[in-house]
Protein backbone atom coordinates (compact mmCIF):
# COMPACT_ATOMS: atom_id res chain seq x y z
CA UNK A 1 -24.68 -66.73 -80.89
CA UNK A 2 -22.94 -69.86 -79.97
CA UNK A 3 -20.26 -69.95 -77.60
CA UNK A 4 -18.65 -72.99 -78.12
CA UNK A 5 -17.09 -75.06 -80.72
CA UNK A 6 -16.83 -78.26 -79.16
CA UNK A 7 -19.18 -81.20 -80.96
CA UNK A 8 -18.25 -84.48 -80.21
CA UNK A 9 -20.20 -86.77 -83.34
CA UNK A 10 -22.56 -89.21 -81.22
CA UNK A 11 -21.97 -92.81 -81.20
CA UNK A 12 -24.19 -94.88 -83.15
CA UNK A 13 -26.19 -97.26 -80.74
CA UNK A 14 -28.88 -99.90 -81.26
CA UNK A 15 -32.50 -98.48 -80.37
CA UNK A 16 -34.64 -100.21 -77.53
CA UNK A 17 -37.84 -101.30 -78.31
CA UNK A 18 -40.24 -99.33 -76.69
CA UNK A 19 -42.90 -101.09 -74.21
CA UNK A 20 -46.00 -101.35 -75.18
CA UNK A 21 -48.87 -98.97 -73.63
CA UNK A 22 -51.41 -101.24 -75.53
CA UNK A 23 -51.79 -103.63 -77.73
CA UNK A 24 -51.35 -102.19 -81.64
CA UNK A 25 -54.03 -103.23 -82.92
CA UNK A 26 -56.26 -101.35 -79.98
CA UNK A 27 -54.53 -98.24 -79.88
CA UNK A 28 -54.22 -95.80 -82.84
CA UNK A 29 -50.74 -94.59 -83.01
CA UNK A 30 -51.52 -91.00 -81.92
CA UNK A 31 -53.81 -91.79 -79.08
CA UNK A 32 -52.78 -91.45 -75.78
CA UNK A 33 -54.03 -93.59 -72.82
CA UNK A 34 -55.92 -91.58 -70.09
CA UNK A 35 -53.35 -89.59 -67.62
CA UNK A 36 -54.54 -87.70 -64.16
CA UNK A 37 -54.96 -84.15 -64.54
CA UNK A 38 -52.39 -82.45 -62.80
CA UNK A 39 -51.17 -78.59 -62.61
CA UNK A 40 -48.53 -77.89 -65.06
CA UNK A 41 -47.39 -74.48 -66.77
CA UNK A 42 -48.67 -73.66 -69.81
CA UNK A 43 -45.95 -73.55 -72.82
CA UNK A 44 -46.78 -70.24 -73.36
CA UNK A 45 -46.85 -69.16 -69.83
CA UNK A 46 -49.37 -68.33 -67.11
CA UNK A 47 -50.99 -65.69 -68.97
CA UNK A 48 -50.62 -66.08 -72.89
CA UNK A 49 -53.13 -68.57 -75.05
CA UNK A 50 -51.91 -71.57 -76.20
CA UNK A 51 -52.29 -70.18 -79.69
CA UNK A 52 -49.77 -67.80 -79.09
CA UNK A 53 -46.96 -69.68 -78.39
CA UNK A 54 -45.16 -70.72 -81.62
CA UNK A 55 -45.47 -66.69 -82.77
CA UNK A 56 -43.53 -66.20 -79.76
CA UNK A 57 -41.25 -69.09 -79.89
CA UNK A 58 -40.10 -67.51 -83.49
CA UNK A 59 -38.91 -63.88 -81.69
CA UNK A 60 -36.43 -65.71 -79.49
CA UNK A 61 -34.05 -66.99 -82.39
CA UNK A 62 -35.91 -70.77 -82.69
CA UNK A 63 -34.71 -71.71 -85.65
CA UNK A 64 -31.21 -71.52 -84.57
CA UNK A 65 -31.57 -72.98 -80.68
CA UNK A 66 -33.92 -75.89 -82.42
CA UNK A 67 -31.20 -76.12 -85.34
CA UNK A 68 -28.27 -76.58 -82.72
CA UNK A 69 -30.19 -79.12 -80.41
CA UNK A 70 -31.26 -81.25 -83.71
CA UNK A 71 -27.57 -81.39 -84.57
CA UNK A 72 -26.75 -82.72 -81.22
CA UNK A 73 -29.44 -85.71 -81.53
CA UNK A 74 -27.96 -86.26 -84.78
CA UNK A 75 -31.16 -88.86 -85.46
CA UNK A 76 -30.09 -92.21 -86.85
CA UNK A 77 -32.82 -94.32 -88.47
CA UNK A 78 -34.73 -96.93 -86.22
CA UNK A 79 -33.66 -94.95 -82.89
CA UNK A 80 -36.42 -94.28 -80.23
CA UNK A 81 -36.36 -90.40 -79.45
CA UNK A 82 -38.45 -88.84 -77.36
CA UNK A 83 -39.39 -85.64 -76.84
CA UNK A 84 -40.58 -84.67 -73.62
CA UNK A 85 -42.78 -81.19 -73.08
CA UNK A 86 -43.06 -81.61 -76.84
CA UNK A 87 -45.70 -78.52 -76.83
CA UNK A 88 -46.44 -77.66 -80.34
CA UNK A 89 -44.34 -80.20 -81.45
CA UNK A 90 -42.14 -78.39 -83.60
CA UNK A 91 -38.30 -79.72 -82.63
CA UNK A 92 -40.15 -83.47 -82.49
CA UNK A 93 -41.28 -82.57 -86.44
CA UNK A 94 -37.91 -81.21 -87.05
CA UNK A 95 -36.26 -84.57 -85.93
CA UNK A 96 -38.75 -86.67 -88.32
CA UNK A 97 -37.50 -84.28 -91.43
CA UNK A 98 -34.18 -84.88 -90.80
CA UNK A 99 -34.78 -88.52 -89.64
CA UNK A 100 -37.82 -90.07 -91.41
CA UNK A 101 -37.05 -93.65 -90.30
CA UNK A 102 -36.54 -92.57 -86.54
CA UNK A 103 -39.45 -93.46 -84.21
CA UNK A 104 -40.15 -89.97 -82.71
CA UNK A 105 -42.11 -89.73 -79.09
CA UNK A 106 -43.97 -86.39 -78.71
CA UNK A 107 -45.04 -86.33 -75.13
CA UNK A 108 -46.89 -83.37 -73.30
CA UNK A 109 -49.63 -82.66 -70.55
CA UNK A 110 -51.56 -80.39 -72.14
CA UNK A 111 -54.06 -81.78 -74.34
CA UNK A 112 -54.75 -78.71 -76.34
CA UNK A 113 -50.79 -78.05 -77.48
CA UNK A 114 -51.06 -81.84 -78.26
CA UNK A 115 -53.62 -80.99 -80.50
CA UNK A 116 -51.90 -78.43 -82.24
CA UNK A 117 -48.88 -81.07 -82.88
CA UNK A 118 -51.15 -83.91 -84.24
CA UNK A 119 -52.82 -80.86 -86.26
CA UNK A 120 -49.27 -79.71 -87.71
CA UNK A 121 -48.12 -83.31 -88.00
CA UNK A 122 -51.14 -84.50 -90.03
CA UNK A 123 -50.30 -81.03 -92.54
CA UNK A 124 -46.94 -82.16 -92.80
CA UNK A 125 -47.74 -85.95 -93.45
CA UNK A 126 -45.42 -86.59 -90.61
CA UNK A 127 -45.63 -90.02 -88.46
CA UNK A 128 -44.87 -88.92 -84.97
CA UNK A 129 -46.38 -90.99 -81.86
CA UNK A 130 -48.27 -88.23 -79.50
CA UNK A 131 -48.79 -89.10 -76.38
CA UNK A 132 -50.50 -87.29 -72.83
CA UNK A 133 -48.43 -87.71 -69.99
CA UNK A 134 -46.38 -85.71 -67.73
CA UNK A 135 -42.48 -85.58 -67.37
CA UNK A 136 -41.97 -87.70 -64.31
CA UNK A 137 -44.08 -90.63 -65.42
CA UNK A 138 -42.17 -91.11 -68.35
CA UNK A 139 -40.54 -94.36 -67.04
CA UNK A 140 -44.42 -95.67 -66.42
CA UNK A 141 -45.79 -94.44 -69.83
CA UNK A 142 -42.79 -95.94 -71.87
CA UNK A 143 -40.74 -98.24 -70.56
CA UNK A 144 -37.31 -98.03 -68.45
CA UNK A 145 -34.38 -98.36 -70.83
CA UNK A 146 -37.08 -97.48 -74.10
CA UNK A 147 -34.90 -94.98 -75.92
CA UNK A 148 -31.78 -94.38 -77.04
CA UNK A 149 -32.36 -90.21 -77.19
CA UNK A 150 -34.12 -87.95 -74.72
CA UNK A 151 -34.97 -84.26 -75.92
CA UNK A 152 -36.92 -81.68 -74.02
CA UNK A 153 -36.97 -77.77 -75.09
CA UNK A 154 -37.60 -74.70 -72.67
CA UNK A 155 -39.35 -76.94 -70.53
CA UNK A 156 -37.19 -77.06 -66.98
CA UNK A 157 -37.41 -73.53 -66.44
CA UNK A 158 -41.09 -73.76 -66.21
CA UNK A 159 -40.87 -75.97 -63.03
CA UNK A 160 -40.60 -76.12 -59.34
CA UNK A 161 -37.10 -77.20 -58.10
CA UNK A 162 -38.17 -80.36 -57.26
CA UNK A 163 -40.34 -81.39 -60.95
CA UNK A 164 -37.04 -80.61 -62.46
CA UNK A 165 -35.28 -83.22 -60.63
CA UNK A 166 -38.46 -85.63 -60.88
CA UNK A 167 -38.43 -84.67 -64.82
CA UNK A 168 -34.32 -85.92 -64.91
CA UNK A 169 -34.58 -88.56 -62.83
CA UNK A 170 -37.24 -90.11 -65.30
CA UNK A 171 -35.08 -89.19 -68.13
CA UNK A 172 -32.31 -90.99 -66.85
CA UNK A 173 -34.59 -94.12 -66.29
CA UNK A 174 -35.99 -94.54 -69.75
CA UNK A 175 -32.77 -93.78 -71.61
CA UNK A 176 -31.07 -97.36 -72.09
CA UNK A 177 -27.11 -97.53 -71.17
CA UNK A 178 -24.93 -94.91 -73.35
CA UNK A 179 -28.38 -93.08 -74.40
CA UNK A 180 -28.29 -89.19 -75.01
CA UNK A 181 -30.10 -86.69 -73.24
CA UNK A 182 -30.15 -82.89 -75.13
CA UNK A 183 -31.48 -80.14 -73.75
CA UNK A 184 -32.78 -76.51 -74.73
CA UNK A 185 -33.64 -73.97 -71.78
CA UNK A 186 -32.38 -71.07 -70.42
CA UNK A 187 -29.57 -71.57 -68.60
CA UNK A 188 -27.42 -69.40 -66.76
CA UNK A 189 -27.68 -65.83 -67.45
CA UNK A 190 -24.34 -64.27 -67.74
CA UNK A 191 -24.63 -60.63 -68.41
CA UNK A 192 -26.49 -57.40 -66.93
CA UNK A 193 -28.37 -57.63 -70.32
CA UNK A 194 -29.91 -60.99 -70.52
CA UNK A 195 -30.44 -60.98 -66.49
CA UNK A 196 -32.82 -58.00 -67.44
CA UNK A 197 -34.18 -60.03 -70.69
CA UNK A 198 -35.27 -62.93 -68.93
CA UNK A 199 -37.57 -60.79 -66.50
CA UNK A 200 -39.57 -61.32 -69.38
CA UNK A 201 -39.81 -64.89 -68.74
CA UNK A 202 -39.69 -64.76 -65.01
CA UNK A 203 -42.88 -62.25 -65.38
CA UNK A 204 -44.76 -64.93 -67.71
CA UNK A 205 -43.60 -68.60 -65.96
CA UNK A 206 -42.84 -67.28 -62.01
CA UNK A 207 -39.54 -66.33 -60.19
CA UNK A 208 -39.35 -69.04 -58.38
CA UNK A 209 -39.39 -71.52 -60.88
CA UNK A 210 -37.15 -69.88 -63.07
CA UNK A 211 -34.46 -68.58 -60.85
CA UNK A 212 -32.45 -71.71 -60.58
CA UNK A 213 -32.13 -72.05 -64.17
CA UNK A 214 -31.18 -67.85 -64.48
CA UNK A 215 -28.61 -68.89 -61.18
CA UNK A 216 -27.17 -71.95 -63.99
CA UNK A 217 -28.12 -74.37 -61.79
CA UNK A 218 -29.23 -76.99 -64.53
CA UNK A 219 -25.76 -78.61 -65.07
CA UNK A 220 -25.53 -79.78 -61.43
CA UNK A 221 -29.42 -81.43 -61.38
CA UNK A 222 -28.36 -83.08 -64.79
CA UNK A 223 -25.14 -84.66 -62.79
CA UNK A 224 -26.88 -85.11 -59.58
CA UNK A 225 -30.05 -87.13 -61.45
CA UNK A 226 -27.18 -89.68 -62.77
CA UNK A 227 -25.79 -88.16 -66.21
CA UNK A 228 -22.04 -88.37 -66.94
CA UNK A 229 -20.03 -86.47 -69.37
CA UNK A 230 -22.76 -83.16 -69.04
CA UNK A 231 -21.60 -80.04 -70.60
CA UNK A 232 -23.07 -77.04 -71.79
CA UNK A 233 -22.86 -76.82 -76.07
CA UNK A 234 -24.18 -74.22 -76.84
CA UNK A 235 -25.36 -70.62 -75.92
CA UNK A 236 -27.91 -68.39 -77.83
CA UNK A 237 -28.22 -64.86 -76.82
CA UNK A 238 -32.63 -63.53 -77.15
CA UNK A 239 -34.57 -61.07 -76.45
CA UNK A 240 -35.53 -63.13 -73.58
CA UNK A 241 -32.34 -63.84 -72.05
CA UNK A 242 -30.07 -67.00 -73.04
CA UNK A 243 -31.08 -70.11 -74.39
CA UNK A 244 -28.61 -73.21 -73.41
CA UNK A 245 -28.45 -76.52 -74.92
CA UNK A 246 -26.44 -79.22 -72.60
CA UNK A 247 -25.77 -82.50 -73.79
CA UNK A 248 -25.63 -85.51 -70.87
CA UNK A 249 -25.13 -89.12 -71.20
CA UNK A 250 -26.50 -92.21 -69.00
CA UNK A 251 -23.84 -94.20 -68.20
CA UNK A 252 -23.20 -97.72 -69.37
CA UNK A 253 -23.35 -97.81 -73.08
């Protein structure tokens, strides 16, 4: 269910060139460098297989939060977008169909969701750039100022207060001046019903890594890592409580 009407088109921008991890010829396009290991939440949570996670990404209304957050990017051709916690990759595939020419950036931790992407990619003869890498080091795997569109899907939720502010700080950096950020998570959870849907979540991914997003805290952390003009587009009532997508700017463009 969406909650608000409001949908500003995007600007059209020039892309950034992205800088180079490697040299091309040395580097196959889907190949990550090598990243530290470092603890991270599972997509599907702390105690569901990776496998499951795109059967249970399709109970909580995907198609439509996924839908509303592609038509926010609005993907232009030759515009760097990255996608960061890309899991599964399904909303980085969904911005290649509706944006063949875009250069999409599929960027997780987990090297076994990764797989699944490159795996799903590969069916869909999709050319998507995978890479390893966590959501704070984005500014050291790509390049400050390397894209002109930042995406990231129920990923924030999943983190302690302070990776959420290291995970928008770094999305600030490696968006160029006037670049877009759009995000899907839950947000703040408005009625007696979707408090006691997301208990779901808050049973799978922690309390007190979700809390701040069920308390709606997300809109301030998106201001206070540097975004102007941050509002909140969209709402999508689930069986898991509601799913937000905000829309931010980096200032400059």
């Amino acid at each position: 269910m969406t909650l608000s009407s409001e949908t500003p088109g995007p600007r059209r921008q020039p892309a950034v060139p992205l800088a180079p991890a490697a040299p091309a010829e040395s580097r196959p396009r889907d190949t990550a460098p090598p990243t530290r290991a470092r603890a991270f939440t599972p997509a599907a949570g702390r105690f569901a297989p990776t496998s499951l996670y795109d059967p249970v990404a399709a109970l909580v209304r995907e198609r439509l939060w996924r839908g509303l957050l592609a038509m926010h990017v609005a993907p232009r051709p030759e515009e760097v977008i990255v996608d960061v916690g890309c899991g599964t990759g399904s909303q980085a595939l969904l911005l290649h169909r509706i944006e063949p020419a875009a250069h999409i950036i599929g960027i997780d931790p987990d090297p076994r969701i990764l797989a699944v992407a490159r795996r799903k990619a590969r069916a869909a003869g999709a050319a998507v750039d995978w890479r390893q890498g966590m959501g704070d080091e984005l500014a050291d795997a790509l390049g400050a100022g390397s894209a002109d569109t930042a995406v990231s899907s129920l990923v924030l939720h999943q983190c302690p207060l302070p990776m959420k502010r290291a995970v928008l700080a770094a999305l600030h950096t490696v968006l160029r001046p006037g670049g877009r950020l759009v995000l899907a998570d839950y947000g703040l959870q408005r009625t007696r019903l979707m408090r006691t849907a997301f208990r779901v979540v808050q049973l799978a991914d922690g309390r007190a890594d979700t809390q701040p997003n069920a308390d709606g805290i997300l809109p301030s952390l998106i201001t206070e890592a540097g975004f102007d003009r941050v509002r909140e587009a969209e709402v999508v009532s689930t069986v898991t409580g509601s799913i937000s997508v905000y829309v931010a700017r980096r200032a400059g463009g």
